[in-house]
Protein backbone atom coordinates (compact mmCIF):
# COMPACT_ATOMS: atom_id res chain seq x y z
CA UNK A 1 0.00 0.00 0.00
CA UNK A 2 2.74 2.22 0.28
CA UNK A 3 3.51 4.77 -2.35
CA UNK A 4 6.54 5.58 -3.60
CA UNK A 5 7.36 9.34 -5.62
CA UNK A 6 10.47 11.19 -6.17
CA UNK A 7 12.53 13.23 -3.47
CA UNK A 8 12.81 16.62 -4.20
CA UNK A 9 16.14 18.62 -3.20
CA UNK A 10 15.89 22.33 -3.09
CA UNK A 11 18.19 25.29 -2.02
CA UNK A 12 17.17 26.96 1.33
CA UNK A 13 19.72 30.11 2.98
CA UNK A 14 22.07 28.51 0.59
CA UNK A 15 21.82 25.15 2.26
CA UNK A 16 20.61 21.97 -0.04
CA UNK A 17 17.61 19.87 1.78
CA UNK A 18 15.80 17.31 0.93
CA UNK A 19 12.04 17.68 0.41
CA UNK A 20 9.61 14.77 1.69
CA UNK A 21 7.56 13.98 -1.84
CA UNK A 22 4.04 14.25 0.22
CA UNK A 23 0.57 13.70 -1.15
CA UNK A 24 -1.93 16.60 -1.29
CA UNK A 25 -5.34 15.46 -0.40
CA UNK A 26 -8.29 17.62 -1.64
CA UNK A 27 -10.54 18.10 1.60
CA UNK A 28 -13.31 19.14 -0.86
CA UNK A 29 -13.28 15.20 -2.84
CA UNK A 30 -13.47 13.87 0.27
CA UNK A 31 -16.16 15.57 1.68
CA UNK A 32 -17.93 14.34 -1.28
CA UNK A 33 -16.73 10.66 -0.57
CA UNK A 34 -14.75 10.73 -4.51
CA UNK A 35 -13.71 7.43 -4.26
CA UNK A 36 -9.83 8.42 -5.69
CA UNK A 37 -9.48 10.76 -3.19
CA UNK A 38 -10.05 8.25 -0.49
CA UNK A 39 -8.18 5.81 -1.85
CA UNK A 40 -5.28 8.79 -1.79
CA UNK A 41 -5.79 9.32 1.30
CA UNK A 42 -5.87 5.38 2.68
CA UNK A 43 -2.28 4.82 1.31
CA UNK A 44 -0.71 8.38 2.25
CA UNK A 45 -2.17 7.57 6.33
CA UNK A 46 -0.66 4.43 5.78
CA UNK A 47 2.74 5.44 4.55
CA UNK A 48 4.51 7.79 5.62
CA UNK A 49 1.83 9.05 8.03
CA UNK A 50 1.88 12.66 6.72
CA UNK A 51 0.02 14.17 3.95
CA UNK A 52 -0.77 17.79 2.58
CA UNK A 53 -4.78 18.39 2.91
CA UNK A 54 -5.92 21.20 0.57
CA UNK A 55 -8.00 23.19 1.85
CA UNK A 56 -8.52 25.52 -1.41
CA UNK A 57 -11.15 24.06 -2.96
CA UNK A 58 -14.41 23.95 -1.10
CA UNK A 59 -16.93 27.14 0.31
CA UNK A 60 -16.71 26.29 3.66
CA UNK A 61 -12.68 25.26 3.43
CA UNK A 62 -12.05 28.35 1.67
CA UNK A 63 -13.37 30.90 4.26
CA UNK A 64 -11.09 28.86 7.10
CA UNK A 65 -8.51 30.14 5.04
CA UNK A 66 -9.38 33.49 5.41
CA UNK A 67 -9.06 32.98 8.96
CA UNK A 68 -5.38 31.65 8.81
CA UNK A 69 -3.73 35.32 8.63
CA UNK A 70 -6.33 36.67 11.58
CA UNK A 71 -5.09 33.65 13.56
CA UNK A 72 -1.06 34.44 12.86
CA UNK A 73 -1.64 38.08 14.21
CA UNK A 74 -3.62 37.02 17.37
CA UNK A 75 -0.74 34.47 17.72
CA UNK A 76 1.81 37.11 17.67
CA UNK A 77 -0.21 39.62 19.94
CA UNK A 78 -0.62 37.06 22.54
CA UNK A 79 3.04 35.31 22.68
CA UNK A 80 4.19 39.36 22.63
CA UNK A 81 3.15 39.75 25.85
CA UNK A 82 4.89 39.79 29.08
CA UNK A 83 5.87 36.52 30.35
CA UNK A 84 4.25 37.43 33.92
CA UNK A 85 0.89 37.96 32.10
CA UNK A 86 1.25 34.83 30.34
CA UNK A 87 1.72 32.80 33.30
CA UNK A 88 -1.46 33.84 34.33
CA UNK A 89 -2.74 31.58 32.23
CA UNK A 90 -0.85 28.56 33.12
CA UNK A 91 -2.87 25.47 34.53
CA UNK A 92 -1.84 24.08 37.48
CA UNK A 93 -2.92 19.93 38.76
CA UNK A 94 -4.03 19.27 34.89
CA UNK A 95 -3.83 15.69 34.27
CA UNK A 96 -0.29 14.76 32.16
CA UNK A 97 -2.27 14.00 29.08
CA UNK A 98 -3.86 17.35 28.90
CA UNK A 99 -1.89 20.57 27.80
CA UNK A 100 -4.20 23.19 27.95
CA UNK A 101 -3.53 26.76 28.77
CA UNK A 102 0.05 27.86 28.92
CA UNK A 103 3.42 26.88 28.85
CA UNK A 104 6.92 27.37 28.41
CA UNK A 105 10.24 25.47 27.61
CA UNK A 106 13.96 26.43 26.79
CA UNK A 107 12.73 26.26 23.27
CA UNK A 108 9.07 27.14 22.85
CA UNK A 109 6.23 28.74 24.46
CA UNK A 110 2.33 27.60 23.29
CA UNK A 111 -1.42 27.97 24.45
CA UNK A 112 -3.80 25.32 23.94
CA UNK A 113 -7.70 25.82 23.95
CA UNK A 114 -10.16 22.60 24.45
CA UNK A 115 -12.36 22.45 22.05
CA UNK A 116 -14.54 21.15 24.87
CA UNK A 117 -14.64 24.05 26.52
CA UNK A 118 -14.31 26.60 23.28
CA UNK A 119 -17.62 25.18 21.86
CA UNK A 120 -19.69 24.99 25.71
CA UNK A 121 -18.73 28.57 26.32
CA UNK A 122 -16.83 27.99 29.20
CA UNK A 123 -13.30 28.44 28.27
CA UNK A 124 -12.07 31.77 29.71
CA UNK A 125 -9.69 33.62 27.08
CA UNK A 126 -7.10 35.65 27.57
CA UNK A 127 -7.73 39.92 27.99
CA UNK A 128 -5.69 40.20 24.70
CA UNK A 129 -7.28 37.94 22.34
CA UNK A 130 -10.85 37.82 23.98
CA UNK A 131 -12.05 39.90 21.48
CA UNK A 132 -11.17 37.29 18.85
CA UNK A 133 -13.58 34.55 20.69
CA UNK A 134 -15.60 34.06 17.55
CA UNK A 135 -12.78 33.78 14.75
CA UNK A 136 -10.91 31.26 17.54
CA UNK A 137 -14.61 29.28 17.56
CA UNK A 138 -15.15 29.37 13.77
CA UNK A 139 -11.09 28.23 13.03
CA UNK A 140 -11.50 25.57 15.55
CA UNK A 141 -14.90 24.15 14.36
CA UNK A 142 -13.64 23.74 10.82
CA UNK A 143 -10.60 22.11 12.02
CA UNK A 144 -12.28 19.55 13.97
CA UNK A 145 -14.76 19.27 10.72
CA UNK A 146 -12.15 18.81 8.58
CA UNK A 147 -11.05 15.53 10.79
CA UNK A 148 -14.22 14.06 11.46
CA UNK A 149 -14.45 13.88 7.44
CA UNK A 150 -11.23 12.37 7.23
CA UNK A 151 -12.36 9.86 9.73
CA UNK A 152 -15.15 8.85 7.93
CA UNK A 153 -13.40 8.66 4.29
CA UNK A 154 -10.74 6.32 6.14
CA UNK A 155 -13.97 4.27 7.79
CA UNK A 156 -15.16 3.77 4.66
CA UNK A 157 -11.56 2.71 3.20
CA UNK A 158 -10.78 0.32 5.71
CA UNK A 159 -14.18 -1.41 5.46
CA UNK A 160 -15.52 -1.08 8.96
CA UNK A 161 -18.69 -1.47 10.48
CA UNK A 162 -20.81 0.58 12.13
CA UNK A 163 -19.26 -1.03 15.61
CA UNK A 164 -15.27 -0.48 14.39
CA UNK A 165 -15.74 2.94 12.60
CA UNK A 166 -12.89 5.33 13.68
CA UNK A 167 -15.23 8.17 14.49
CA UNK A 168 -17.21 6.21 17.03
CA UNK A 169 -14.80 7.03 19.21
CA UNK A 170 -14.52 10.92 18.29
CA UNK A 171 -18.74 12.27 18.70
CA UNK A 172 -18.56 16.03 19.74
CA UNK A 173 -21.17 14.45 22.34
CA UNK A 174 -18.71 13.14 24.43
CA UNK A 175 -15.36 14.79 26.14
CA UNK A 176 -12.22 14.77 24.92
CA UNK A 177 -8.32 16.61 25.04
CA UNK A 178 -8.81 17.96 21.42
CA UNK A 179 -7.86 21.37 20.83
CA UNK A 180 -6.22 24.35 19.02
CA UNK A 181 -2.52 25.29 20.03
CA UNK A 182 -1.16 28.32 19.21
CA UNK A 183 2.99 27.69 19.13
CA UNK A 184 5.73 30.14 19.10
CA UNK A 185 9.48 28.65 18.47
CA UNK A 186 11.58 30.76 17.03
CA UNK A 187 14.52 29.40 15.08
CA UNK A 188 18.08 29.97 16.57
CA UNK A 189 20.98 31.61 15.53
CA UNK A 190 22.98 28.03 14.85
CA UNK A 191 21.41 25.26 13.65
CA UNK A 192 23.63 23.28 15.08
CA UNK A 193 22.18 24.17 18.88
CA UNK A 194 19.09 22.63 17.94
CA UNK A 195 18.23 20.03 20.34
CA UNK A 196 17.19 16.49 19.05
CA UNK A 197 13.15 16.23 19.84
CA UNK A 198 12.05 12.96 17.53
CA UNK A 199 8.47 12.16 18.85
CA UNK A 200 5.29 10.94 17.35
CA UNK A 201 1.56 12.45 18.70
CA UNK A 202 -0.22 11.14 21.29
CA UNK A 203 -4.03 11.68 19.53
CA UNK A 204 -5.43 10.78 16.27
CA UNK A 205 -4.69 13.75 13.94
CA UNK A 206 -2.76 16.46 14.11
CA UNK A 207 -3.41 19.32 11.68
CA UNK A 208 -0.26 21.95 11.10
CA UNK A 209 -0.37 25.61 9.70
CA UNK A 210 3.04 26.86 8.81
CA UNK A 211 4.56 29.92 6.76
CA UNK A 212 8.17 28.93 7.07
CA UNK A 213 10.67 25.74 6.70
CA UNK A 214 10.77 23.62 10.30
CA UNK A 215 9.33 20.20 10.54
CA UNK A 216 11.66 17.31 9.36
CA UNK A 217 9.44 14.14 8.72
CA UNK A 218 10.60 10.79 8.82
CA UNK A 219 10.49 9.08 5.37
CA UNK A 220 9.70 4.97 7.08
CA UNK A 221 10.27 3.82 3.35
CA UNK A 222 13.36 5.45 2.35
CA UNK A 223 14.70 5.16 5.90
CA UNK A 224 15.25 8.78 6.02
CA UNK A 225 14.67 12.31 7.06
CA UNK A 226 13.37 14.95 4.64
CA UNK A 227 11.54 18.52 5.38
CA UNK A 228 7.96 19.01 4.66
CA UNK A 229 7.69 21.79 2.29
CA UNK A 230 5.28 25.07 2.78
CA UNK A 231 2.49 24.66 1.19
CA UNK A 232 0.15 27.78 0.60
CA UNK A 233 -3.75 26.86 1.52
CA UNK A 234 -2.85 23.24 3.33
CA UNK A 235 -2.33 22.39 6.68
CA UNK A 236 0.38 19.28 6.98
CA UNK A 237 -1.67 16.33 8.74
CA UNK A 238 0.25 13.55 10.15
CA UNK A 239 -1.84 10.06 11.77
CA UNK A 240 -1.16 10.17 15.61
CA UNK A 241 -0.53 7.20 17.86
CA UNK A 242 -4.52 6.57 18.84
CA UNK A 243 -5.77 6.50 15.30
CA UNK A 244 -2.75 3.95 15.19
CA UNK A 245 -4.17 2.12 17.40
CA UNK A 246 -7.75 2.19 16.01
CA UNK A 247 -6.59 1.41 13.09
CA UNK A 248 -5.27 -1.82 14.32
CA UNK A 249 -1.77 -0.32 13.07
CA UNK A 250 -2.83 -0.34 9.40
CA UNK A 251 -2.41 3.47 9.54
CA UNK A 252 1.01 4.57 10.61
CA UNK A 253 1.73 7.41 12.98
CA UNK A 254 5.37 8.93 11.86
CA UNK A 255 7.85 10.42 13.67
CA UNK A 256 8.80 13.89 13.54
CA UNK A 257 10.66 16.34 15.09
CA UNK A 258 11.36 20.53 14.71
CA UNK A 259 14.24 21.88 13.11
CA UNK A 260 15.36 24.65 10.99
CA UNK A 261 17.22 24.46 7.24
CA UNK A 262 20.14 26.50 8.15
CA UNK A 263 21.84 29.13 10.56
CA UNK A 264 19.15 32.52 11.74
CA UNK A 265 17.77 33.66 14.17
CA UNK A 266 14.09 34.29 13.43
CA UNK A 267 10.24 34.29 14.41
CA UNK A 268 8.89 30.97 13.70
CA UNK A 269 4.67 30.62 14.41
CA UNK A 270 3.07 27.40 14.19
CA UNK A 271 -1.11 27.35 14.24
CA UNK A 272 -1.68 23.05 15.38
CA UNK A 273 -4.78 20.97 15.83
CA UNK A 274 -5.26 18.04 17.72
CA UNK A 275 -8.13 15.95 17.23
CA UNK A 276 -7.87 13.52 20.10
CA UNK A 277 -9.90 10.83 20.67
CA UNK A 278 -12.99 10.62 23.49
CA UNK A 279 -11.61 9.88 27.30
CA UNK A 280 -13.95 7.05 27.44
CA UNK A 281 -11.99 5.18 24.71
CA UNK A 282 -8.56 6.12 26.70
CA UNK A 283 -9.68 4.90 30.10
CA UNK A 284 -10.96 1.87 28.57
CA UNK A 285 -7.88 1.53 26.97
CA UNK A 286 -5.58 2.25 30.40
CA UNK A 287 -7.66 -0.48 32.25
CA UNK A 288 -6.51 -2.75 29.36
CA UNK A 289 -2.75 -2.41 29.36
CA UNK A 290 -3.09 -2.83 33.07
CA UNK A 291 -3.83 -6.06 32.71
């Protein structure tokens, strides 16, 4: 099932790197179940795990793109301000596999917002981007959208029943840790003081927004790391670790880490959505490995 195209090498800051040769799903085809388009998407979930999803071509699609630059500037207003007015937002005795609110590290600072809470009203924003409440709603809704159609195109793919479907375990009924996370990690002066952080995702999708070179895929196939490319109108989605398991490993969940093509020093935003799956379906799952 896997799927094998050319590797592209490019010039970046007069540095060669190697580009990952990703499919580009159309979001609009499979919204409308085109069979090709599923298929497309079956083997690029499969191998590598990552895939380009277009979001250029449908009504709906097309206006979350209007809402990309909005999201960028409230991105850069909030991570602007002082870090003692960002730490009142920090969330203190969360449980480890929820990251909501904020936080810091030597190399990045985010916020995350449940979706949860976003869509019941209940999620308190911050003074500077309250304002934005609606465009923060209306980004995050076609997000999550945009997964529970892949879902279902992958459902139908896999041939599952109505008992095994992947977005059983994903209704908006039920509670989960998905969310928006808005991520600022700026790129450093030397590339070579950027720390190894490999990892795969703990959910079932993650959905990327990205204006500049920084995520280095791994290539299972070729054995080999490449960069994902910027992509104008998609959002780089990569299978998590849950769908993984859902998927009873038929879909692959790749590793991944940040990095930067060359030497600079620079701003570097990142607009990420995790669709995780419903706490019912981890507990169940914790009282199983205990076992």
């Amino acid at each position: 099932m896997s799927q094998t195209t050319t590797m592209q090498t490019i010039t970046v800051q007069d540095r060669k790197i190697d580009v990952a040769p990703l499919e580009t799903i159309d979001l609009a085809r499979l919204v409308v179940k085109d069979s090709t388009e599923c298929q497309k998407l079956l083997r690029a979930a499969h191998s590598p795990g990552f895939f380009f999803l277009d979001f250029r071509n449908g009504r709906s699609s097309k206006e979350m793109l209007e809402d990309v630059p909005e999201m960028y500037a409230l991105s850069d207003r909030y991570f602007s301000q002082p870090e003692e007015q960002k730490m009142k937002d920090y969330r203190e005795g969360q449980p480890a596999s929820q990251d909501r609110g904020y936080k810091a590290s030597d190399c990045d600072e985010t916020f995350e917002m449940a979706y949860d809470e976003l869509v019941k009203g209940s999620l308190q924003l911050p003074p500077t981007i309250n304002s934005d409440t609606e465009l923060i709603k209306h980004f995050s809704e076609n997000c999550h959208t945009a997964c529970d159609t892949m879902l279902s195109c992958l459902s139908d793919s896999l041939n599952l029943d109505t008992s095994t479907r992947l977005e059983r375990h994903h209704r908006r009924t039920e509670t989960s840790d998905s969310g928006l996370k808005l991520i600022f990690e700026p790129s450093l002066a030397k590339l070579s003081d950027v720390g190894e952080n490999k990892h795969t995702d703990s959910g079932t999708f993650t959905l990327l927004f990205y204006e500049q070179w920084g995520l280095h895929v791994y290539l299972p196939d070729e054995k080999r790391w490449a960069f994902a490319a910027v992509k104008p109108g998609c959002a780089l989605v990569n299978v998590a670790n849950s769908l993984q398991r859902l998927s009873g490993n038929q879909l692959h969940s790749p590793l991944h880490r940040v990095t930067q093509p060359a030497d600079g020093a620079q701003k570097r935003c990142y607009l990420s959505y995790f669709m995780r799956p419903e706490h019912a379906l981890k507990e169940a799952w914790a009282r199983e490995d205990e076992k």
